[in-house]
N, C-alpha and C. Protein backbone atom coordinates (compact mmCIF):
# COMPACT_ATOMS: atom_id res chain seq x y z
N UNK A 1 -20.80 87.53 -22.94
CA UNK A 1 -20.28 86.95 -21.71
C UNK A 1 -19.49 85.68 -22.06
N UNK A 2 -18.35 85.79 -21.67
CA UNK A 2 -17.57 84.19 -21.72
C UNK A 2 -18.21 83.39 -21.35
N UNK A 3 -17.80 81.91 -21.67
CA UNK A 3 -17.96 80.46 -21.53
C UNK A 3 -17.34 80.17 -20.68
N UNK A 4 -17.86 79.93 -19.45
CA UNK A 4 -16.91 79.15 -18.22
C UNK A 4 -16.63 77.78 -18.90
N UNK A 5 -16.17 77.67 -17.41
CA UNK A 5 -15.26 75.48 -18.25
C UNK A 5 -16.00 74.89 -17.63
N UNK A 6 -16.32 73.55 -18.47
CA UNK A 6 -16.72 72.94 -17.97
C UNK A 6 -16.62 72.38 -17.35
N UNK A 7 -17.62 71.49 -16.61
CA UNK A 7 -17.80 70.78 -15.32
C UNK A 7 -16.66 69.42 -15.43
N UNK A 8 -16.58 68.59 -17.24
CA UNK A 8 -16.28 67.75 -17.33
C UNK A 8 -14.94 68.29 -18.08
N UNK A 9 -14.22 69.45 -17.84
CA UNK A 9 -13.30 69.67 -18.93
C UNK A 9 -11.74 69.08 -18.49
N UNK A 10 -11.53 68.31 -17.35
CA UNK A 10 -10.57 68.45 -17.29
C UNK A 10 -10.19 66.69 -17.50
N UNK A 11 -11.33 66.08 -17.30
CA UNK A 11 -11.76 64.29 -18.20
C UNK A 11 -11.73 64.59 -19.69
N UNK A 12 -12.02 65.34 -20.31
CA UNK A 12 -11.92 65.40 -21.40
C UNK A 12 -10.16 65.93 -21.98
N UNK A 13 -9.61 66.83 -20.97
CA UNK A 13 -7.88 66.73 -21.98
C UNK A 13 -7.31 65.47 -21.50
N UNK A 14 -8.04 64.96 -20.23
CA UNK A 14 -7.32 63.87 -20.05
C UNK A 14 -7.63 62.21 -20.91
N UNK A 15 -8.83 62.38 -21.45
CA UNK A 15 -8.83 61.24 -22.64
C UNK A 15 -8.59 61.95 -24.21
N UNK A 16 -8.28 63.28 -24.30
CA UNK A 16 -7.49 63.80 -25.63
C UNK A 16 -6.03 63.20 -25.53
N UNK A 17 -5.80 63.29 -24.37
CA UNK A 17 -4.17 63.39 -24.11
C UNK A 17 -3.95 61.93 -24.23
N UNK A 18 -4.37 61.22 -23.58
CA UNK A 18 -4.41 59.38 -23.71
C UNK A 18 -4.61 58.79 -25.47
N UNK A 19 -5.62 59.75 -25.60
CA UNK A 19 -6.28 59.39 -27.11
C UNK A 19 -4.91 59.27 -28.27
N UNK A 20 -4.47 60.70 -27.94
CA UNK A 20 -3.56 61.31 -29.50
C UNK A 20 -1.94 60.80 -28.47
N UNK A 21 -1.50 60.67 -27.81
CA UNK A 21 -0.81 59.92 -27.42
C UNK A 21 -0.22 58.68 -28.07
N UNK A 22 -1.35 57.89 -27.69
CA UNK A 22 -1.63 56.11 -28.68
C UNK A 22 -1.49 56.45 -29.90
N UNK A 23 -2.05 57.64 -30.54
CA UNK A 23 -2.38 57.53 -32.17
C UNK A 23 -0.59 58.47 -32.77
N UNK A 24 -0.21 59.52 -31.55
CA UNK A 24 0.91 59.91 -32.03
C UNK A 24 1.99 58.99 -32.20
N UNK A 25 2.33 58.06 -31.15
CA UNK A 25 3.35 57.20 -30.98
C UNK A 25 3.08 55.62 -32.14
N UNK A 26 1.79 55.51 -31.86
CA UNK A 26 1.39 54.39 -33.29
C UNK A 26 2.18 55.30 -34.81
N UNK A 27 1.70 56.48 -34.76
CA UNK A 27 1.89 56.76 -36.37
C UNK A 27 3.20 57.86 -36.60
N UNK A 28 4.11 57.97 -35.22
CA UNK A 28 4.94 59.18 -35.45
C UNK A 28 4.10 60.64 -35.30
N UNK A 29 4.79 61.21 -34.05
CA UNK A 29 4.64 62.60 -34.31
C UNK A 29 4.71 63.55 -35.42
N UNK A 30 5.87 63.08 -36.07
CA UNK A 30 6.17 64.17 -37.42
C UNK A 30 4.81 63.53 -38.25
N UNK A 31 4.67 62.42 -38.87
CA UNK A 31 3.46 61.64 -40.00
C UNK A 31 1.86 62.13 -38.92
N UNK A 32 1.85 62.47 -38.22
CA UNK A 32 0.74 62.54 -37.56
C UNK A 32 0.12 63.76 -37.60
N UNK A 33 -1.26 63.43 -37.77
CA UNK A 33 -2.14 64.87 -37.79
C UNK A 33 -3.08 65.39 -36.58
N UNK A 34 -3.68 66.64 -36.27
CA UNK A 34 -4.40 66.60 -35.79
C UNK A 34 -5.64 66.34 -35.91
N UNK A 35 -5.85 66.22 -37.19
CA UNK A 35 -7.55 65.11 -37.71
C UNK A 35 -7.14 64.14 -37.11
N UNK A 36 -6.00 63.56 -37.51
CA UNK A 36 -5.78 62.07 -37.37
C UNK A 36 -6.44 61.73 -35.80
N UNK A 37 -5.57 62.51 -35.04
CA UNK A 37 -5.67 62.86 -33.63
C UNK A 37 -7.04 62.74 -33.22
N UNK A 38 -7.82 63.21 -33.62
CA UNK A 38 -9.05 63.83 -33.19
C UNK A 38 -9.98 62.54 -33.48
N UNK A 39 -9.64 61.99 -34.80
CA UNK A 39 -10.47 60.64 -34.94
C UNK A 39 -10.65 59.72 -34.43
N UNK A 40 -8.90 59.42 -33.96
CA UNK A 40 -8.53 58.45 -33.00
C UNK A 40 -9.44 58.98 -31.72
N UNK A 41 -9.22 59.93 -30.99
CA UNK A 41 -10.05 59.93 -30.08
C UNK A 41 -11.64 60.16 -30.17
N UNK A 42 -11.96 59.88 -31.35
CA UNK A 42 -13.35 60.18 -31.10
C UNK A 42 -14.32 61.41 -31.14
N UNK A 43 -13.42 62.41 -31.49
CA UNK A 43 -13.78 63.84 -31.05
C UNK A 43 -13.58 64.45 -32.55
N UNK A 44 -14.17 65.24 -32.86
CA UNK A 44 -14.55 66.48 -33.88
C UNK A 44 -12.95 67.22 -33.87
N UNK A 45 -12.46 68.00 -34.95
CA UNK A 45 -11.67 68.47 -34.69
C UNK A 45 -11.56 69.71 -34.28
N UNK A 46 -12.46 70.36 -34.41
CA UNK A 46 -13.02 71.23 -33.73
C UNK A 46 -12.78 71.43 -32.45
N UNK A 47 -13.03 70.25 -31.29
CA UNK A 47 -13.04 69.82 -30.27
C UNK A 47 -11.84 69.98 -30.21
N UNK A 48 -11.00 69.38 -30.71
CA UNK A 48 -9.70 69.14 -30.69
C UNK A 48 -8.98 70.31 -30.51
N UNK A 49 -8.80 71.07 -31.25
CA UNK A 49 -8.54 72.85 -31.33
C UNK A 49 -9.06 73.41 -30.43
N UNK A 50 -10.33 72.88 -30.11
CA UNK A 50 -10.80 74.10 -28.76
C UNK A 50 -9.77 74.07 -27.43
N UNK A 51 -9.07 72.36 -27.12
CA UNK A 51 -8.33 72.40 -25.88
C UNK A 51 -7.17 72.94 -26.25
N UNK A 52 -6.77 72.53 -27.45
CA UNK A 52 -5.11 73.05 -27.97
C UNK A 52 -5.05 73.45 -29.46
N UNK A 53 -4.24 74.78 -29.38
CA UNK A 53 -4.20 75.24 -30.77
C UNK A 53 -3.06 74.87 -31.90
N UNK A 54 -2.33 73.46 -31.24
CA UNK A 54 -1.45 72.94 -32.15
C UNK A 54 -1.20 71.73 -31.84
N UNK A 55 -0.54 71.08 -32.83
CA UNK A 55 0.09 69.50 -32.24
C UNK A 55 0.62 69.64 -31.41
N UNK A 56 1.90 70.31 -31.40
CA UNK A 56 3.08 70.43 -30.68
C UNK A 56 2.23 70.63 -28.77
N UNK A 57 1.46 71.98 -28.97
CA UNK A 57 0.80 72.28 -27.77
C UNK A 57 0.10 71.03 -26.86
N UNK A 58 -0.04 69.85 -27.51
CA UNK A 58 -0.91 68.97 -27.16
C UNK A 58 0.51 67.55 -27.03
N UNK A 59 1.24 67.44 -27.45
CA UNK A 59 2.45 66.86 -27.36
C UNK A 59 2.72 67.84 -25.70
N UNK A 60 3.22 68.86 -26.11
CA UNK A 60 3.65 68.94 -24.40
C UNK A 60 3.23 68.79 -23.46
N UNK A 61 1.53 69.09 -23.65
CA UNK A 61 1.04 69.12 -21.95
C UNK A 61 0.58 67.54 -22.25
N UNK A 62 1.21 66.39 -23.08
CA UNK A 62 1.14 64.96 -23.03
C UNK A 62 1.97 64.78 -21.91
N UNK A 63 3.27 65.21 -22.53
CA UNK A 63 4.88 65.02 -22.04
C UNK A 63 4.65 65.63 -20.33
N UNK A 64 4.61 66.77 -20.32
CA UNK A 64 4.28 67.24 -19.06
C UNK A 64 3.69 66.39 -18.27
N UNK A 65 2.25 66.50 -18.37
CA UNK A 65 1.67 65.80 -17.56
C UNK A 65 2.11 64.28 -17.61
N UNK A 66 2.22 63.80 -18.12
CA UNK A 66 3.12 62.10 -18.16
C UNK A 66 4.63 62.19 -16.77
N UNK A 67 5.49 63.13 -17.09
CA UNK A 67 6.28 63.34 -16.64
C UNK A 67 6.35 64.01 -14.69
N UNK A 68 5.01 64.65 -15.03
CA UNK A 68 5.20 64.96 -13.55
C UNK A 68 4.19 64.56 -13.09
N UNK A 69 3.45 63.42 -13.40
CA UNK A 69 2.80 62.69 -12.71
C UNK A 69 3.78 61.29 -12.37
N UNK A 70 4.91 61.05 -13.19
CA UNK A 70 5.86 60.17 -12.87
C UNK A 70 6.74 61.07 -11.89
N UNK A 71 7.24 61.69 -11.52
CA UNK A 71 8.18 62.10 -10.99
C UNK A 71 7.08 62.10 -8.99
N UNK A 72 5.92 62.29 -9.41
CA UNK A 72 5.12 62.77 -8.41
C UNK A 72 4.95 61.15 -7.52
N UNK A 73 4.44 60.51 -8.57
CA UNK A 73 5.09 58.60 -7.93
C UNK A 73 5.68 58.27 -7.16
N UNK A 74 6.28 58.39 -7.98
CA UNK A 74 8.34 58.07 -7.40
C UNK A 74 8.93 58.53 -6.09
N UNK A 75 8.93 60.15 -6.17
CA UNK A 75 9.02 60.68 -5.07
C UNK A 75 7.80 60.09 -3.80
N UNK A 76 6.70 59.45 -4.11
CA UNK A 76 5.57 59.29 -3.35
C UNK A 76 6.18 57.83 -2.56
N UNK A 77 7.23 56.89 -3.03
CA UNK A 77 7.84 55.92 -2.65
C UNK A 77 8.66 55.86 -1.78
N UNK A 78 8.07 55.08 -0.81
CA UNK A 78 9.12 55.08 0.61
C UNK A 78 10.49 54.96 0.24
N UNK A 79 10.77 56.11 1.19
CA UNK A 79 12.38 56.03 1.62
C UNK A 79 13.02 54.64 1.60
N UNK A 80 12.18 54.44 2.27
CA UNK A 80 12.41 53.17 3.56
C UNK A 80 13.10 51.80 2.83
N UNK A 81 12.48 51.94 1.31
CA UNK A 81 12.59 50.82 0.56
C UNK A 81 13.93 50.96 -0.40
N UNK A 82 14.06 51.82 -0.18
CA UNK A 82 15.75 52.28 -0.98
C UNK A 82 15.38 51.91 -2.37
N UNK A 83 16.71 51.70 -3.07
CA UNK A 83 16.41 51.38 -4.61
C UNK A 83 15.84 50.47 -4.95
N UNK A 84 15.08 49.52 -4.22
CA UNK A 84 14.42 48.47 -5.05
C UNK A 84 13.28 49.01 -5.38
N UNK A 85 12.97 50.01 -4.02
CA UNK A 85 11.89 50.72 -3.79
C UNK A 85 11.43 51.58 -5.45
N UNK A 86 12.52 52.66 -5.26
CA UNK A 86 12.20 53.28 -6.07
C UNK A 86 12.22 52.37 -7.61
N UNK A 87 13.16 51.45 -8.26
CA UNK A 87 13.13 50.43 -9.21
C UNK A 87 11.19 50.17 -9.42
N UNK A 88 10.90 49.63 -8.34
CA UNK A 88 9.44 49.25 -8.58
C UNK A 88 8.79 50.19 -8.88
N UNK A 89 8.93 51.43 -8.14
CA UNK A 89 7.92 52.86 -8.16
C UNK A 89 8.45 52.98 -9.71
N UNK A 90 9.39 52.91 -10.19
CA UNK A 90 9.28 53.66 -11.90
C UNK A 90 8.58 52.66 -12.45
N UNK A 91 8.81 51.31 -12.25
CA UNK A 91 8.00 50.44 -13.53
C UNK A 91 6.82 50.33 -13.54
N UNK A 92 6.01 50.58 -12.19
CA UNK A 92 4.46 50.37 -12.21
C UNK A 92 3.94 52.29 -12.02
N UNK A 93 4.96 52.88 -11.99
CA UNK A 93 4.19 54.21 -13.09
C UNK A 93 4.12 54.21 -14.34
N UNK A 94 5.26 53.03 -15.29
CA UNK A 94 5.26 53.51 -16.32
C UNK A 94 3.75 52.34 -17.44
N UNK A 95 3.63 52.00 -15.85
CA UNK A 95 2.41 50.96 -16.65
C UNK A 95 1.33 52.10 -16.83
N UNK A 96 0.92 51.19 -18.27
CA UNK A 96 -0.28 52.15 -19.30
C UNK A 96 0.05 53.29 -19.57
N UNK A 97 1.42 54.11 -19.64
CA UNK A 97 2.24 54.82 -20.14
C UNK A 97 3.09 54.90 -21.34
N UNK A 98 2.95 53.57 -21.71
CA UNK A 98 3.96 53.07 -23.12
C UNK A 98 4.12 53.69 -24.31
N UNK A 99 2.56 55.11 -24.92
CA UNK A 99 2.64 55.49 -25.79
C UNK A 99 3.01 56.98 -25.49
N UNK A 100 2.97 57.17 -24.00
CA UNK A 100 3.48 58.65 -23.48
C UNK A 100 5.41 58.07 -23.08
N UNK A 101 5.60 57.85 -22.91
CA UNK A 101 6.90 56.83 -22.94
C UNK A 101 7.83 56.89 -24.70
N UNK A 102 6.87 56.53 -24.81
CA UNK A 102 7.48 56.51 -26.54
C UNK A 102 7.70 57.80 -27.04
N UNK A 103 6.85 58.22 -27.03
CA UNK A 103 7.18 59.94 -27.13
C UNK A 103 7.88 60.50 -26.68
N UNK A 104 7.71 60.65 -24.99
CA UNK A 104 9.21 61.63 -24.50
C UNK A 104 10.35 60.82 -25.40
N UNK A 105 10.52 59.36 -25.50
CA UNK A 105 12.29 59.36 -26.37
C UNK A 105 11.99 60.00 -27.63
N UNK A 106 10.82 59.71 -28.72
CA UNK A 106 10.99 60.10 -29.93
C UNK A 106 10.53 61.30 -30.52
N UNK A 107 9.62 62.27 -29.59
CA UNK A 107 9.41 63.65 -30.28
C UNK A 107 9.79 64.57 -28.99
N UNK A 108 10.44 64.42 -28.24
CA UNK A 108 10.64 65.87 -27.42
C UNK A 108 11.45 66.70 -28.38
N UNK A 109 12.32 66.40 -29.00
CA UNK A 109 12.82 67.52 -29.85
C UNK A 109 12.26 68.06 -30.65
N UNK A 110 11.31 68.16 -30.96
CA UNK A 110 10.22 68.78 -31.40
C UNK A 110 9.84 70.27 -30.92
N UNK A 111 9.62 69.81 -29.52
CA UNK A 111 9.24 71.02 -28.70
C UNK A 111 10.35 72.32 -29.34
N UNK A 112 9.93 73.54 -28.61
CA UNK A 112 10.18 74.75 -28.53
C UNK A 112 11.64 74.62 -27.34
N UNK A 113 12.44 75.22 -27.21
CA UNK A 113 13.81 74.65 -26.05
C UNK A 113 13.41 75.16 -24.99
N UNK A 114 12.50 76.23 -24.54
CA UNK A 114 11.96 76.13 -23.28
C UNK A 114 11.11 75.15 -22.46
N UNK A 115 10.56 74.66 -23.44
CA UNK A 115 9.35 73.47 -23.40
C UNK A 115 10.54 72.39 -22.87
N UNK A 116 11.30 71.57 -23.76
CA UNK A 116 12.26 70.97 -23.49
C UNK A 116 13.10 71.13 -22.23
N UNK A 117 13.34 72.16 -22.06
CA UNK A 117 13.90 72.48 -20.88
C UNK A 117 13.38 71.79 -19.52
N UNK A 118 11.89 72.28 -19.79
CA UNK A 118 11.27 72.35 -18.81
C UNK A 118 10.99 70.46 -18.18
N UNK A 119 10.83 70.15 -19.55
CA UNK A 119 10.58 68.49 -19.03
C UNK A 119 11.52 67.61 -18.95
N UNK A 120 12.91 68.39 -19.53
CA UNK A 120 14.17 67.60 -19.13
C UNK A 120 14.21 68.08 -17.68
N UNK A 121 13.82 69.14 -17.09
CA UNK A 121 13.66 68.92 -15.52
C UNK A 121 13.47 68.02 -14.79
N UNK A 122 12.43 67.69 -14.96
CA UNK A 122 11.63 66.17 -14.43
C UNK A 122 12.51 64.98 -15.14
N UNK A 123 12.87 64.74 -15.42
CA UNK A 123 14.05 63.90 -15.90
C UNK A 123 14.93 63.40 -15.10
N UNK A 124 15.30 65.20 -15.05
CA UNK A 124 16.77 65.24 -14.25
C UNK A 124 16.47 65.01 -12.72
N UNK A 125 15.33 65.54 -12.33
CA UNK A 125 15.08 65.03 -11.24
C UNK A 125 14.71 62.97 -10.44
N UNK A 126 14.00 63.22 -11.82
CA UNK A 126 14.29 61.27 -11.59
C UNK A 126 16.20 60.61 -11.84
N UNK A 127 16.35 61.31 -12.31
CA UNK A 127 18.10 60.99 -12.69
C UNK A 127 18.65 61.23 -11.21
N UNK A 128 18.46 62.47 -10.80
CA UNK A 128 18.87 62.34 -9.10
C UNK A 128 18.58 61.66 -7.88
N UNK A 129 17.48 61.53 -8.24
CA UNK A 129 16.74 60.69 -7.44
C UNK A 129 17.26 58.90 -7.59
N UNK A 130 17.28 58.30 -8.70
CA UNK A 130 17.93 57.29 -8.80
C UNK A 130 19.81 57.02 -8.40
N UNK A 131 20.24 58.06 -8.33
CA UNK A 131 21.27 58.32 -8.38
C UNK A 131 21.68 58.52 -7.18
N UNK A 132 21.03 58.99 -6.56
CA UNK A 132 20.80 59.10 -4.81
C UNK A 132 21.06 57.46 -3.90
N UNK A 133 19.85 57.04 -4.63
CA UNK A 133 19.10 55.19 -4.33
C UNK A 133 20.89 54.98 -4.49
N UNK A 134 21.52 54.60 -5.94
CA UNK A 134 22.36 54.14 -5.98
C UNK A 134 23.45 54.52 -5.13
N UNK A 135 23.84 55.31 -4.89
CA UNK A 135 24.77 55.88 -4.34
C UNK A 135 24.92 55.84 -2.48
N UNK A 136 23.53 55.44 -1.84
CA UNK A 136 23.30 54.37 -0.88
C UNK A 136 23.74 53.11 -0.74
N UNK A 137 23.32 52.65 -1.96
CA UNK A 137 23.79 51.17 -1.82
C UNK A 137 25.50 50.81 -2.39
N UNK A 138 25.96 51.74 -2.51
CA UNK A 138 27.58 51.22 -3.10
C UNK A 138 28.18 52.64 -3.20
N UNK A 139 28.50 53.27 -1.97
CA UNK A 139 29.04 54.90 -1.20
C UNK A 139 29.94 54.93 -1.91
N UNK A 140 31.18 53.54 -2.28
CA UNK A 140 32.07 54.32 -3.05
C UNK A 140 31.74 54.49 -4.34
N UNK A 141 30.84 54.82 -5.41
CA UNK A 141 29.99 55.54 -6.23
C UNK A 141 29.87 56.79 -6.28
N UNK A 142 29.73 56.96 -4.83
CA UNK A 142 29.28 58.58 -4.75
C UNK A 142 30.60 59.50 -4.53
N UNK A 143 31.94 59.02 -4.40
CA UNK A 143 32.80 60.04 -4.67
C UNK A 143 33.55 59.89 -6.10
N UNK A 144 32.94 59.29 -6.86
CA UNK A 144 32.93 59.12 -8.42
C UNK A 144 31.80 59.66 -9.97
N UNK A 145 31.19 60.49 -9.27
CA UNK A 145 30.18 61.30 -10.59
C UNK A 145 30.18 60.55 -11.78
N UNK A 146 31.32 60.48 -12.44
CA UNK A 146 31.25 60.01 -13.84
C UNK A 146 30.88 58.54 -13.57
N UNK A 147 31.27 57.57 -13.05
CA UNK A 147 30.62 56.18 -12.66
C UNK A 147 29.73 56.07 -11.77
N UNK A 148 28.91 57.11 -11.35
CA UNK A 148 27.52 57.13 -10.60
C UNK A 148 26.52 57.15 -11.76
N UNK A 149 26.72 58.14 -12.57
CA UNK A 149 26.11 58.88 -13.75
C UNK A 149 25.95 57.47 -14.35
N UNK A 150 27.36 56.73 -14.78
CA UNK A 150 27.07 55.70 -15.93
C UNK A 150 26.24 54.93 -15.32
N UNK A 151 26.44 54.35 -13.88
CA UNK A 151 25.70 53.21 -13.65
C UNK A 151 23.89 54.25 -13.43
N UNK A 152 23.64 54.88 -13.20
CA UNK A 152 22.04 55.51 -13.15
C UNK A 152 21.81 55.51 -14.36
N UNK A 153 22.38 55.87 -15.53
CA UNK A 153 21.78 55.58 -16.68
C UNK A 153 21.74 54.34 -17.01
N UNK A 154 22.76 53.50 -17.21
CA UNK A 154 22.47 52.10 -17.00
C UNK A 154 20.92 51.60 -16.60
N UNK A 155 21.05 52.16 -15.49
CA UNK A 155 19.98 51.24 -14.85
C UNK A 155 18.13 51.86 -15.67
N UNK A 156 18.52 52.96 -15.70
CA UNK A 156 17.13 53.54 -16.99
C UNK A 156 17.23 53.14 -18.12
N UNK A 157 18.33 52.87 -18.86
CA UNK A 157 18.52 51.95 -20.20
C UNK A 157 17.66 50.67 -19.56
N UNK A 158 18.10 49.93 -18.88
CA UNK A 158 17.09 48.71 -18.54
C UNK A 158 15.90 48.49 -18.08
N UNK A 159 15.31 49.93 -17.33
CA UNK A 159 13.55 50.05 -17.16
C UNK A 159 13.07 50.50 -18.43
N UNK A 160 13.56 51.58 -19.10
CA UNK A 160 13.10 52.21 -20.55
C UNK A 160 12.62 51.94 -21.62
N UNK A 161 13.20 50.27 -21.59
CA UNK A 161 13.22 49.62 -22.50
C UNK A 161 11.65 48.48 -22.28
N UNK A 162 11.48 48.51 -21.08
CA UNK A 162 10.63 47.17 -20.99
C UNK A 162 9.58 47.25 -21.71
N UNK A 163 9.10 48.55 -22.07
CA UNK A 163 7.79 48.05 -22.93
C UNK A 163 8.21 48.16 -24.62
N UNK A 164 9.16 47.96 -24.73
CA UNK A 164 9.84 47.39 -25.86
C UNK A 164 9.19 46.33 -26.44
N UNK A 165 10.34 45.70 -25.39
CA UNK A 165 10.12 43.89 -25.43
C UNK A 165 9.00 42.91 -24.80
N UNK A 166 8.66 43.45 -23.84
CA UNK A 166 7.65 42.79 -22.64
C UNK A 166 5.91 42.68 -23.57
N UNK A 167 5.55 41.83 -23.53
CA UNK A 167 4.22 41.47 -23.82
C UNK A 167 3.56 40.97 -22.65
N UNK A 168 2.73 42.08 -22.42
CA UNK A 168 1.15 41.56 -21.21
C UNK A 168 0.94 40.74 -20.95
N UNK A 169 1.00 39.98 -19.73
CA UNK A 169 0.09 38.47 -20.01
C UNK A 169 1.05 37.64 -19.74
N UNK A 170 2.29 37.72 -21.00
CA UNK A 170 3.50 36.38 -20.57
C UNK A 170 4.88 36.84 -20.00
N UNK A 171 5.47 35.75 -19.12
CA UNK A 171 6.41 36.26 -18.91
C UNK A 171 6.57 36.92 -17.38
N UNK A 172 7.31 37.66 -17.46
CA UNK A 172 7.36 38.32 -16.18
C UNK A 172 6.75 39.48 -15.68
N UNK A 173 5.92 39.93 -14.68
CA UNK A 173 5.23 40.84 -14.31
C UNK A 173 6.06 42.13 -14.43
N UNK A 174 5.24 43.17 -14.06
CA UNK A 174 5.83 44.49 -13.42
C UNK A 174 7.04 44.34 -12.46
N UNK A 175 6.49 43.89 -11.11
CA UNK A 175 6.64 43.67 -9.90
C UNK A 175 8.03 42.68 -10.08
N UNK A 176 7.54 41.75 -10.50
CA UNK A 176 8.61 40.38 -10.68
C UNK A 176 10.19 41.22 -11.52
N UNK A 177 9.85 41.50 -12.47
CA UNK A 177 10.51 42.43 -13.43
C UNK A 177 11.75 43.38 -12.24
N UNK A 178 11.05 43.99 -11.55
CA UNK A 178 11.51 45.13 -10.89
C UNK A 178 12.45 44.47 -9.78
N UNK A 179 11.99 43.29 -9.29
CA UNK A 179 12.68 42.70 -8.23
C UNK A 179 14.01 42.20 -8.88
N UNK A 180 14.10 41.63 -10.32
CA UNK A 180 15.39 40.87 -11.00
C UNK A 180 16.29 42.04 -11.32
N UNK A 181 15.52 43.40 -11.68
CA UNK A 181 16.38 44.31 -12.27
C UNK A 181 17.15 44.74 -11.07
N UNK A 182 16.26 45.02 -9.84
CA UNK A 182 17.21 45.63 -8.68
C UNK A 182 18.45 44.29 -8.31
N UNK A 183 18.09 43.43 -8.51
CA UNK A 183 19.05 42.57 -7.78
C UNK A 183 20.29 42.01 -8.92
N UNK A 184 20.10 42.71 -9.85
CA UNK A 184 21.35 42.73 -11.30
C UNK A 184 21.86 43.68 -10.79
N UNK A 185 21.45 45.08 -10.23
CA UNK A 185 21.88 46.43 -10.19
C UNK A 185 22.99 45.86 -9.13
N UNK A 186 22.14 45.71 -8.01
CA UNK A 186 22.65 45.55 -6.28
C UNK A 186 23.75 45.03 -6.97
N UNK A 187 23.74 43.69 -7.16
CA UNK A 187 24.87 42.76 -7.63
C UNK A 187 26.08 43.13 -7.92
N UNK A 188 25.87 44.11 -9.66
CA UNK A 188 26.62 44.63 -10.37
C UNK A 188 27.18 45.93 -9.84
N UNK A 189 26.64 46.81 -8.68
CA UNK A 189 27.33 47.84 -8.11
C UNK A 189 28.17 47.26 -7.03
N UNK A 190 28.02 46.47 -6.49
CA UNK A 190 28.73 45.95 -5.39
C UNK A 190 30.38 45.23 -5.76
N UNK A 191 30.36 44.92 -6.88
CA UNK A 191 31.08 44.25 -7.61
C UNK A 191 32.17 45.76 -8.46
N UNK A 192 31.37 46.71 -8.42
CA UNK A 192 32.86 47.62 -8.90
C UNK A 192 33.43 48.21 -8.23
């Protein structure tokens, strides 16, 4: 007779996924193992293999789930608040995200191109979605694609980056952060 799932199985991919995350993005996906993986989190490797039968497999449903639990945010952000709105909704999803963050830029190519596909979806959907925001606040944008496009990426070049540079603690908050970036954006769209 099979093994049903457990009661606690779905806390457990969710601190695998947090675990090898931190330890993938600390040490590189490609240099990284699944021992490695497994140590870092604490778990047997054994364990490790029982939820996923590869790195890669455990890289995507990182990426995945990272991704459409951000997209699920975002969209969860009032209308009402237009782009500053949404500006804030990406930066305080992407808090405690930094090592799932790091990854979608540095190993999605990794994946399989369906895999890829699939989470450049969610991407593209935050790309529209920002692109939308913008295109509210400065209409003549929106009968210009190619300078809608530049300025929405723009403006993800400058959230993308924050846990780059930003250290916890000093400096400028989430919140604070999100309010200077929208009002560079506002500024700088109004102005072309």
């Amino acid at each position: 007779m099979p093994r049903g799932i457990a009661r606690d199985h779905e806390e457990k991919r969710t601190a695998l996924r947090k675990g090898a995350a931190a330890y993938f993005a600390e040490h590189g996906f490609d240099r990284a193992s699944m021992t490695g993986a497994a140590k870092s989190c604490g778990v047997s490797k054994a364990l490790i293999y029982h939820y996923y039968d590869s790195k890669e497999a455990l890289l995507y449903d990182i990426l995945d789930t990272h991704l459409s639990e951000l997209v699920a945010e975002v969209e969860a952000a009032p209308e009402t608040d237009g782009l500053r709105g949404l500006v804030r909704a990406i930066l305080l999803a992407y808090k405690g995200a930094d090592a799932e963050h790091k990854l979608q830029l540095d190993a999605l190519g990794v994946l399989e191109p369906e895999q890829q596909a699939h989470l450049l979806g969610h991407q593209r959907t935050m790309i529209a979605m920002m692109g939308t925001a913008i295109a509210a606040e400065a209409p003549g944008l929106a009968g210009d694609p190619t300078r809608l496009r530049a300025v929405t990426m723009s403006v993800f070049g400058i959230l993308n980056w924050y846990y780059m540079w930003n250290r916890p603690g000093k400096g400028m908050n989430r919140e604070e952060y999100a309010e200077m970036v929208t009002d560079i954006v506002l500024g700088g769209i109004r102005a072309l």
